[in-house]
Protein backbone atom coordinates (compact mmCIF):
# COMPACT_ATOMS: atom_id res chain seq x y z
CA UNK A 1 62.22 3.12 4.98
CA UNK A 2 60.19 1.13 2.68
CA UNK A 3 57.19 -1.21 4.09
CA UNK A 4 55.06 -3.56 2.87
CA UNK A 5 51.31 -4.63 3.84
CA UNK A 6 51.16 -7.70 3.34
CA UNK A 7 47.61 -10.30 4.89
CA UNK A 8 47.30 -7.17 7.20
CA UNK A 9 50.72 -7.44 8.79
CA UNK A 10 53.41 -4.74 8.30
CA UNK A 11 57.06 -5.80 6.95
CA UNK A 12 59.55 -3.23 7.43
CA UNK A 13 62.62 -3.54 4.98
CA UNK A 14 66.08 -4.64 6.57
CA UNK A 15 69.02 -2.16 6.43
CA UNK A 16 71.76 -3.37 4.35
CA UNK A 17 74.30 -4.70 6.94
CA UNK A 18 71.80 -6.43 9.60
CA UNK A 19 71.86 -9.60 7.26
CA UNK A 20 75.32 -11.85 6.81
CA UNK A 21 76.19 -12.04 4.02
CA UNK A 22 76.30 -15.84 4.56
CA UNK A 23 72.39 -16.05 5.53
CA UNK A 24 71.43 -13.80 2.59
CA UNK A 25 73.35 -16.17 0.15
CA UNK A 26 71.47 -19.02 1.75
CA UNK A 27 67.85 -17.53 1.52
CA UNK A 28 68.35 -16.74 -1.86
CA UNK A 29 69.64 -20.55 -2.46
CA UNK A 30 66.36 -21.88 -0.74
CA UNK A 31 64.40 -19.98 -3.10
CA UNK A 32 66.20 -20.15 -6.50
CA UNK A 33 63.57 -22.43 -7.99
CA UNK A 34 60.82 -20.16 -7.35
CA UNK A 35 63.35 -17.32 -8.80
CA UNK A 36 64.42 -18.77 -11.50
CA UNK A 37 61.85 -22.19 -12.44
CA UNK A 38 63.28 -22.39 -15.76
CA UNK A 39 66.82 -22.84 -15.02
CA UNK A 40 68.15 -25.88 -12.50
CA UNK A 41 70.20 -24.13 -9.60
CA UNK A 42 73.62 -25.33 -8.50
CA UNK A 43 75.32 -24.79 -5.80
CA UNK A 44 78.61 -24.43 -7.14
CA UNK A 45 81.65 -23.47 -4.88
CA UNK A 46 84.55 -24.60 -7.35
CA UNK A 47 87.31 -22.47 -7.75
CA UNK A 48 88.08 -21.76 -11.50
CA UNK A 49 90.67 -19.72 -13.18
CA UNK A 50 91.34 -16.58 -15.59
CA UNK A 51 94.44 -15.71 -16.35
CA UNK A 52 96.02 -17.48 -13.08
CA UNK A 53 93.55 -16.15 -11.15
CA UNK A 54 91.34 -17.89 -9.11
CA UNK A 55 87.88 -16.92 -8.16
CA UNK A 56 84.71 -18.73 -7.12
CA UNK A 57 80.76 -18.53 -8.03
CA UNK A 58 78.09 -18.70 -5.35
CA UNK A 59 75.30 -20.26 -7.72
CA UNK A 60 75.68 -21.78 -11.72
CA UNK A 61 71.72 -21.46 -13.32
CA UNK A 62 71.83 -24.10 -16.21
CA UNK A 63 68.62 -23.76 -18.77
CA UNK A 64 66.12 -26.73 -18.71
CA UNK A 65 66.34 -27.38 -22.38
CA UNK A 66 70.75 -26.25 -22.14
CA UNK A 67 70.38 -23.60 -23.98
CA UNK A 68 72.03 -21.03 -22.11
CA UNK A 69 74.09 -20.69 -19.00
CA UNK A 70 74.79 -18.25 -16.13
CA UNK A 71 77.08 -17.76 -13.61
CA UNK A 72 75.69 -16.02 -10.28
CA UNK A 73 77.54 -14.09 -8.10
CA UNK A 74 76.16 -12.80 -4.47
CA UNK A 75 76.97 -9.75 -3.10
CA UNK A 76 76.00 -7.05 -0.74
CA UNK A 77 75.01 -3.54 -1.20
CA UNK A 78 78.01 -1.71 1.30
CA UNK A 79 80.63 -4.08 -0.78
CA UNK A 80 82.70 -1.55 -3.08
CA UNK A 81 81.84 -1.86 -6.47
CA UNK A 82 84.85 -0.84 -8.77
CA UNK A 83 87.33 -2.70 -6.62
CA UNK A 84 85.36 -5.83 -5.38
CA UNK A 85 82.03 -6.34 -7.31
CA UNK A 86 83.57 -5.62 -10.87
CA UNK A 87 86.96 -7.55 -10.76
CA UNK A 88 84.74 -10.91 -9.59
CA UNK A 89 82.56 -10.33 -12.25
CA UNK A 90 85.22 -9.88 -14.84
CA UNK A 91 87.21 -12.94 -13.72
CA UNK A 92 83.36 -14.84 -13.98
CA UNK A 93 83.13 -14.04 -17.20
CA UNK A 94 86.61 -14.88 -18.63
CA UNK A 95 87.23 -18.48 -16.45
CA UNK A 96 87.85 -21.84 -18.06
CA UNK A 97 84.62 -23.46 -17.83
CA UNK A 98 85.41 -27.27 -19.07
CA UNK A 99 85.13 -31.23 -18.43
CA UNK A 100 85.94 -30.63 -14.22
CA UNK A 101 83.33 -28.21 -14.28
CA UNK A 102 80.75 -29.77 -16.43
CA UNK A 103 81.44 -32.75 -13.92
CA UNK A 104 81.10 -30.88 -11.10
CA UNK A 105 77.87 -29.21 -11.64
CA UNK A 106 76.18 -33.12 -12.83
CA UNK A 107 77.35 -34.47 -9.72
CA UNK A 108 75.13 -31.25 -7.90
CA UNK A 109 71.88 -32.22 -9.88
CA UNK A 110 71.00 -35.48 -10.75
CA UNK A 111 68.73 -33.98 -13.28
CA UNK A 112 71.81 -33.13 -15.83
CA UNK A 113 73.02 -34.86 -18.26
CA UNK A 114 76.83 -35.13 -18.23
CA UNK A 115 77.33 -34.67 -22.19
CA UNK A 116 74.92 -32.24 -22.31
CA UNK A 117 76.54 -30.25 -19.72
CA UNK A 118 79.91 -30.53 -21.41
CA UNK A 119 78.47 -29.77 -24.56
CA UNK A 120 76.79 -26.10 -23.31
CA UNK A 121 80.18 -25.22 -21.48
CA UNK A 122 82.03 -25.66 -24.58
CA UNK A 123 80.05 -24.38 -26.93
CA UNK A 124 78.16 -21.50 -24.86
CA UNK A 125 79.79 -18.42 -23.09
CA UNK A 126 78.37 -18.29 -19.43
CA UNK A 127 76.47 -14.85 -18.57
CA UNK A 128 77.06 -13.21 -15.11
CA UNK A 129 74.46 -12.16 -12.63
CA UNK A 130 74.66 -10.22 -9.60
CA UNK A 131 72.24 -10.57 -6.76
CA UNK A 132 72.24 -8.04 -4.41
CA UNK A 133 70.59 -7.00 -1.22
CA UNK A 134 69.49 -3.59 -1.95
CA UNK A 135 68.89 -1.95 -5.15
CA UNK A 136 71.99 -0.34 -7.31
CA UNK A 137 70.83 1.39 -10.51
CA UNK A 138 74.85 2.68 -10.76
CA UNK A 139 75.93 -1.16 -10.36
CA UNK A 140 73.25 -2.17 -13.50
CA UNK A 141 74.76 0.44 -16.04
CA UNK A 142 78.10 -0.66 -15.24
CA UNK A 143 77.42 -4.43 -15.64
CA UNK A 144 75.33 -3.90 -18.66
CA UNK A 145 79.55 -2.80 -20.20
CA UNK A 146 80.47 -6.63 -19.30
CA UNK A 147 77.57 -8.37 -20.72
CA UNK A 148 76.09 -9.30 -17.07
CA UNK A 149 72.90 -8.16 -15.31
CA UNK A 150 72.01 -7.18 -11.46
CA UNK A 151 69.05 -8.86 -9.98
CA UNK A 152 67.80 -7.28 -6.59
CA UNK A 153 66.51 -9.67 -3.80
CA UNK A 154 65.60 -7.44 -0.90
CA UNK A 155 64.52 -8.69 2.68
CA UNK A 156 61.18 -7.51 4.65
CA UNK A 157 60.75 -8.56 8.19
CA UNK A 158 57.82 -8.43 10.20
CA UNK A 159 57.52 -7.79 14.31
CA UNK A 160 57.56 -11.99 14.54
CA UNK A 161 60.51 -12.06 12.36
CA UNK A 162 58.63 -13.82 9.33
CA UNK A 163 59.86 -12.56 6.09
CA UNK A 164 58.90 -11.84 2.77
CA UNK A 165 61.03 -10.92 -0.33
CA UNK A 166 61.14 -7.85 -3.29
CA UNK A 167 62.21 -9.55 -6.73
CA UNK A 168 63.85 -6.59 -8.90
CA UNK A 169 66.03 -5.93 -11.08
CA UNK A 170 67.16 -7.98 -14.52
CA UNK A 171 66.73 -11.76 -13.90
CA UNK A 172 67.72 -15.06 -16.88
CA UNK A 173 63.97 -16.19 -17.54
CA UNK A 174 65.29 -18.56 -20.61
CA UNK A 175 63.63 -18.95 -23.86
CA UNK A 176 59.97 -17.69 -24.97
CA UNK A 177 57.38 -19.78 -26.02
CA UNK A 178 55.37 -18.03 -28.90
CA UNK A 179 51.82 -18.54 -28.49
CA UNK A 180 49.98 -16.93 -31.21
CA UNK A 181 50.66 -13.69 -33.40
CA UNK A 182 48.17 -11.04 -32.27
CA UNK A 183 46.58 -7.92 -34.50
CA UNK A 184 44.63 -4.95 -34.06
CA UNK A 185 41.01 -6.36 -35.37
CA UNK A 186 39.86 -3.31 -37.76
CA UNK A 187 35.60 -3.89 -36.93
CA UNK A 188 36.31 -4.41 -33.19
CA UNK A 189 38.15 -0.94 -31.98
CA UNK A 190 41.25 -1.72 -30.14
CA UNK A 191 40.33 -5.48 -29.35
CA UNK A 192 43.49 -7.65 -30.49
CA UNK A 193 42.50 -10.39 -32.57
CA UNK A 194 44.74 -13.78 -31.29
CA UNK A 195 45.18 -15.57 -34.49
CA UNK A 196 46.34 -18.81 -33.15
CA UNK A 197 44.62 -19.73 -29.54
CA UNK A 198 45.38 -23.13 -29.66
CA UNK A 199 47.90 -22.79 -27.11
CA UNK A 200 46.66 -19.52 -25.48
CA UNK A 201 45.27 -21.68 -22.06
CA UNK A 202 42.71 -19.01 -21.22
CA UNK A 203 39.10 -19.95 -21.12
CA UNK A 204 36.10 -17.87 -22.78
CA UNK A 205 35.43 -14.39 -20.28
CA UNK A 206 38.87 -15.19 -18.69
CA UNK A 207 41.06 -12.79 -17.12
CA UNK A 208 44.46 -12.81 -17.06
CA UNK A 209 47.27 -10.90 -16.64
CA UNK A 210 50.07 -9.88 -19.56
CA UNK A 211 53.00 -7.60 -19.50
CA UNK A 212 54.15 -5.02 -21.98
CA UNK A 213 57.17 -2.92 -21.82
CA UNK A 214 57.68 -4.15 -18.07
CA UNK A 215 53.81 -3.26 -17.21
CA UNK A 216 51.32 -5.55 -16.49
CA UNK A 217 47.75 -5.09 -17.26
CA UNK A 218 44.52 -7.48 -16.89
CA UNK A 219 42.52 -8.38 -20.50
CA UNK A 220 40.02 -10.30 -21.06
CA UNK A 221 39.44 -13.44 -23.41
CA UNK A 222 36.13 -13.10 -26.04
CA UNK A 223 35.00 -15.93 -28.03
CA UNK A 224 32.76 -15.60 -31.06
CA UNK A 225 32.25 -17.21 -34.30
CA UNK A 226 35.54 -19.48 -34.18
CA UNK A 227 37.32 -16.53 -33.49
CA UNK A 228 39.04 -14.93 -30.27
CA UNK A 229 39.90 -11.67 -28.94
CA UNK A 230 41.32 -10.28 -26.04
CA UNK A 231 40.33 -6.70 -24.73
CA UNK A 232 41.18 -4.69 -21.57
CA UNK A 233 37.79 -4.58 -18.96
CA UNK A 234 39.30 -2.12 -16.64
CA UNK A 235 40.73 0.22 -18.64
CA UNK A 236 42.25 1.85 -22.13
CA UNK A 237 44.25 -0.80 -24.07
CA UNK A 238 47.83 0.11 -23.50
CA UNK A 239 49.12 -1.33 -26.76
CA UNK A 240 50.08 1.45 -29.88
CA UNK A 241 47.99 0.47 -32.73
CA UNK A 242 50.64 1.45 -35.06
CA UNK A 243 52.24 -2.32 -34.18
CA UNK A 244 51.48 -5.87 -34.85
CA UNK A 245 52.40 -8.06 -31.77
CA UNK A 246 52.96 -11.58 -30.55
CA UNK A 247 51.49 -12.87 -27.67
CA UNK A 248 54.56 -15.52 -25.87
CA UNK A 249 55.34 -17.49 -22.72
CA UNK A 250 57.98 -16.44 -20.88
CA UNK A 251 60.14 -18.82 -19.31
CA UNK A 252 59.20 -17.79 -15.99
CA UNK A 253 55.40 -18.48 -16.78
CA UNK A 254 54.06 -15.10 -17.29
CA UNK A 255 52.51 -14.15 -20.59
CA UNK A 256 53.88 -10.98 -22.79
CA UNK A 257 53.16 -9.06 -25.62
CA UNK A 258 56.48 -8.15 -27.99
CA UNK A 259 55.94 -6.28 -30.96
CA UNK A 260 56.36 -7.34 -34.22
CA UNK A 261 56.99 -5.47 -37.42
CA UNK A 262 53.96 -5.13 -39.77
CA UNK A 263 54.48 -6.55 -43.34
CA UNK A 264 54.69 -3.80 -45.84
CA UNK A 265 52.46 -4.26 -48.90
């Protein structure tokens, strides 16, 4: 069983059915901002409808700037996929989502706007997310058919029955914010040269922490010149050289390279 060290105290992971499923739902409620920062959390218990059939969310994740939507569904690892999991997540997907709903979820957040609401229900299909207790690579692949994701949330308990949490899995982080276009610099062997730092928040011998390809690796901020580069201290830069990349904000905060296709001559 899996254990983590954490401030030198030992959490040992929970088995899958010492948690109801009613206190898991909760903990994961209390710490959907952290989870998901870009996206304003609703608790949203409404019954809607597809095809006569009635089924009901456990969370509704609406994007800061309403750009996108999703619908989230809790569930535990020992529930049976193909005849539970599936058919709520199919019904999720195909609901009416309209003026009651859009209603609904404003009254839940003062921060909504009413028309705004109305206007991302009608004009954007929700997305469906499962959150489960324990990680289910077979659940993912099937999901992935319907257009919805599986996020893991996964309890640790210590001996005083403190707790601490294992994000995993696919999670909605909303849009990117593109910092600055980044390039291999052809004097300064495999230093990326950031062509616009204006934005890049990261002072002069700064490190800081960017994923690639679901990695994460520390580099280093170099000023000189007017220019600015970033390089890896601790090790070989993981980037192919054979790519041009931009450097972006994801909506959950953390920085990112994503390739980009060189211009042909």
């Amino acid at each position: 069983m899996a254990k983590i060290l954490f401030d030198n105290v030992c959490y040992e992971e929970t088995a899958p059915t010492d948690t109801y499923e009613s206190v898991y739902e909760a903990m994961i409620k209390v710490h959907a901002p952290q989870l998901w920062p870009r996206f304003y959390p609703i608790n949203f218990k409404a019954t809607v409808y597809a095809s006569g059939e009635g089924v009901k969310a456990d969370l509704v994740l609406i994007e800061r700037d309403y750009t996108e939507w999703w619908v989230v569904e809790v569930e535990m690892a020992q529930h049976p996929f193909e005849s539970h999991v599936l058919p709520q997540v199919k019904k999720l997907t195909n609901a009416a989502y309209g003026v009651d709903e859009a209603q609904k979820i404003t009254d839940s957040c003062d921060k909504l706007e009413l028309a705004r609401v109305r206007q991302l229900l009608n004009e954007v299909s929700p997305r469906v997310m499962v959150v489960v207790n324990k990680p289910k690579p077979d659940w993912g692949k099937r999901l992935a058919e319907f257009n919805s994701i599986l996020g893991v949330f996964e309890i640790f308990q210590s001996d005083q029955g403190k707790h601490l949490f294992r994000v995993n899995g696919d999670h909605p982080i909303g849009l990117a914010q593109i910092i600055s276009a980044c390039k291999f610099d052809e004097l300064m062997s495999r230093w990326l040269l950031v062509e616009d730092p204006i934005s890049f928040r990261i002072n002069h011998n700064e490190d800081v922490s960017i994923e690639f390809e679901g990695q994460t690796t520390v580099w280093r901020r170099f000023d000189s010149t007017g220019k600015v580069w970033l390089f890896t201290p601790n090790g070989p830069n993981p980037l192919p050289d054979r790519h041009h990349y931009q450097l972006v904000r994801r909506g959950d905060g953390r920085l990112a390279f994503e390739k980009k296709r060189k211009a042909h001559n």
